[in-house]
C-alpha atoms as a PDB file:
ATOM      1  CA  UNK A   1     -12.135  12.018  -5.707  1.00  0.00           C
ATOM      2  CA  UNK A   2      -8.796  10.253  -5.732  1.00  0.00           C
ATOM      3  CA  UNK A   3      -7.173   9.977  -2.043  1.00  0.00           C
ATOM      4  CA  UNK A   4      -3.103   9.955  -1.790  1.00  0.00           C
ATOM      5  CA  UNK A   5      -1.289   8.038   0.903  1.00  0.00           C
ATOM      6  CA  UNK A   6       2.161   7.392   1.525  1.00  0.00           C
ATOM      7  CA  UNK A   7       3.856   4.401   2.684  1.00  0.00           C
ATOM      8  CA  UNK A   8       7.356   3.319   3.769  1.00  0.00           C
ATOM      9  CA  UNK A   9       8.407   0.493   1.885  1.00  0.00           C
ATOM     10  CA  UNK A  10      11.448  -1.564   3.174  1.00  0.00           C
ATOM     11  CA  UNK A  11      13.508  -3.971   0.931  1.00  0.00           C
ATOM     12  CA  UNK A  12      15.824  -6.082   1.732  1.00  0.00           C
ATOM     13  CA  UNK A  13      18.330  -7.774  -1.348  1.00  0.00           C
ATOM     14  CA  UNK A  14      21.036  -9.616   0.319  1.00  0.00           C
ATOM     15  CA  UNK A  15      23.932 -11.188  -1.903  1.00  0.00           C
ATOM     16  CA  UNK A  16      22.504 -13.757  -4.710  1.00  0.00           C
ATOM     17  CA  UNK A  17      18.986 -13.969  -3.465  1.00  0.00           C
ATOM     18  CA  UNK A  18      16.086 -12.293  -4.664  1.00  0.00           C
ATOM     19  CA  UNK A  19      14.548  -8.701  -3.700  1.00  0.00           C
ATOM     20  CA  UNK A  20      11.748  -8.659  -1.542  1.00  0.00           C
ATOM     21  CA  UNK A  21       9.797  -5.836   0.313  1.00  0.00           C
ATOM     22  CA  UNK A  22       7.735  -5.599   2.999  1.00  0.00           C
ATOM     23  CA  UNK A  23       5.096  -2.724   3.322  1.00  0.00           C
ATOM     24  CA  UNK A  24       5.707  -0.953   7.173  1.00  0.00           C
ATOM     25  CA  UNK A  25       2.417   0.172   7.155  1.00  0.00           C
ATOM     26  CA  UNK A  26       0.354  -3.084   6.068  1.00  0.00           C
ATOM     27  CA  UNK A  27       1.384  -5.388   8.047  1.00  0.00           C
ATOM     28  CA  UNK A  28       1.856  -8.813   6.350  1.00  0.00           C
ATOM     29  CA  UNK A  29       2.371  -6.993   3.083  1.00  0.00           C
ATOM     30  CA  UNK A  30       5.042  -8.579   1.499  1.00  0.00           C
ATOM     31  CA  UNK A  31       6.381  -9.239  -2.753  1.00  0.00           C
ATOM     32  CA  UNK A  32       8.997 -10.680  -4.000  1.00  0.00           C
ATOM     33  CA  UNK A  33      10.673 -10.559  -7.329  1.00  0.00           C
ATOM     34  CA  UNK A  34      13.687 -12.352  -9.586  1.00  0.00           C
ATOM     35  CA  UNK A  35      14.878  -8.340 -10.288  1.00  0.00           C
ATOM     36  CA  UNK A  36      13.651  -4.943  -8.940  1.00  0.00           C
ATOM     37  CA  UNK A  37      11.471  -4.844 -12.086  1.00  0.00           C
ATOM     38  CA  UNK A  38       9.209  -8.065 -10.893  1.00  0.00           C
ATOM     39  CA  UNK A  39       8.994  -6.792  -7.613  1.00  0.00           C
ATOM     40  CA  UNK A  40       8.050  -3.325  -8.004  1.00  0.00           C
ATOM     41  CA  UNK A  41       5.031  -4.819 -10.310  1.00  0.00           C
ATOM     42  CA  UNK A  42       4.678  -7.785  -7.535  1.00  0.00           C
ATOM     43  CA  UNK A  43       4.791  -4.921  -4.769  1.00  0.00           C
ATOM     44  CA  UNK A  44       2.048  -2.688  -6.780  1.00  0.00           C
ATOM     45  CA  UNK A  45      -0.067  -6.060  -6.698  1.00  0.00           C
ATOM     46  CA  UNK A  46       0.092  -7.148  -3.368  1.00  0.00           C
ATOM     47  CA  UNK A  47      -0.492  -3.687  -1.780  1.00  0.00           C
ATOM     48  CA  UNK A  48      -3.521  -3.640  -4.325  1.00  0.00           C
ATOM     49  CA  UNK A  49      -4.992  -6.748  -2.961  1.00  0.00           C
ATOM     50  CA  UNK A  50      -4.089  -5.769   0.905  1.00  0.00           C
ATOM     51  CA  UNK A  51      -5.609  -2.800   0.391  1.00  0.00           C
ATOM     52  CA  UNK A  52      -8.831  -4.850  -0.980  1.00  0.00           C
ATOM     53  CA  UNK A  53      -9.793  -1.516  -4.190  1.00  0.00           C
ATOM     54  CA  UNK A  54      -9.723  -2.810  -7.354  1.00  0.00           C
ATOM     55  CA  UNK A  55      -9.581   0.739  -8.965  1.00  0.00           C
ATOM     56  CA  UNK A  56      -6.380   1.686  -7.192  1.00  0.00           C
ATOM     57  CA  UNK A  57      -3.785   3.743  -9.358  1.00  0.00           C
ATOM     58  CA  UNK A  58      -0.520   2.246  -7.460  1.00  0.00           C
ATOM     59  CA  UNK A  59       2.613   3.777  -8.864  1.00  0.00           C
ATOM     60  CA  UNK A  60       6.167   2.188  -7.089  1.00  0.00           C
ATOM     61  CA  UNK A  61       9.159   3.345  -7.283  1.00  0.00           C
ATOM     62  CA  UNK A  62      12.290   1.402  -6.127  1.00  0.00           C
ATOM     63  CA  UNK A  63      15.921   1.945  -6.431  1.00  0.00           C
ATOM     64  CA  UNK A  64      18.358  -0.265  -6.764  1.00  0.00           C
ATOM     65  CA  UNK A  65      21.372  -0.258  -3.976  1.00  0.00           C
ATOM     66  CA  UNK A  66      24.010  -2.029  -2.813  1.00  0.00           C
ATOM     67  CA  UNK A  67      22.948  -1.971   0.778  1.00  0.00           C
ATOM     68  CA  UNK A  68      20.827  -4.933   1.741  1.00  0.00           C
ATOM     69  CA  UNK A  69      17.968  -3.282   3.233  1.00  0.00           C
ATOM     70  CA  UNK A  70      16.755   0.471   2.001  1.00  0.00           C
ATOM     71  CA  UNK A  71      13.740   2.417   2.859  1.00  0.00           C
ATOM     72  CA  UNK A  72      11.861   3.893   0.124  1.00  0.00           C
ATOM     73  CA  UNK A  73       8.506   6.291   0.667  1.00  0.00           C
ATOM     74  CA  UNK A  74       6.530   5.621  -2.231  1.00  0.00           C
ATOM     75  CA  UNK A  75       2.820   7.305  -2.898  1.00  0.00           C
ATOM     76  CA  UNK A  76      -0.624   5.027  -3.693  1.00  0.00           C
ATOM     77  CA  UNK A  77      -3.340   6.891  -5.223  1.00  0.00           C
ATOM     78  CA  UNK A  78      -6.575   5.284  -4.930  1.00  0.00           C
END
């Protein structure tokens, strides 16, 4: 049986530097990436790893802004 959990992703893009994120809930759960593309795949792999399940179904979704730190919510199925 597959187990949903949400977690509040924060990313931070400042001007000409790379995205990264950091994972609220994990602490020490951190990707980085040259566009948003890179890190959401980075991001999927690092909270695979933290969260140590090698079958893990992890779906991110990022938006781009403007703003140099969002919040996102994203869900992990596992």
């Amino acid at each position: 049986m597959s187990q949903v959990n949400s977690y509040t992703v924060r990313i931070h893009q400042e001007d000409g530097e790379q995205p990264w994120a950091e994972v609220v809930e994990l602490p020490g759960c951190y990707a980085s990436g040259r566009d948003m593309a890179e890190l959401r795949e980075n991001l999927a792999e690092a909270m695979g790893l933290y969260l140590s399940t090698g079958d893990a179904r992890l779906t991110v979704h990022l938006e781009e802004t403007s703003e140099s730190v969002t919040e996102q919510r994203l869900l992990v199925t596992c």
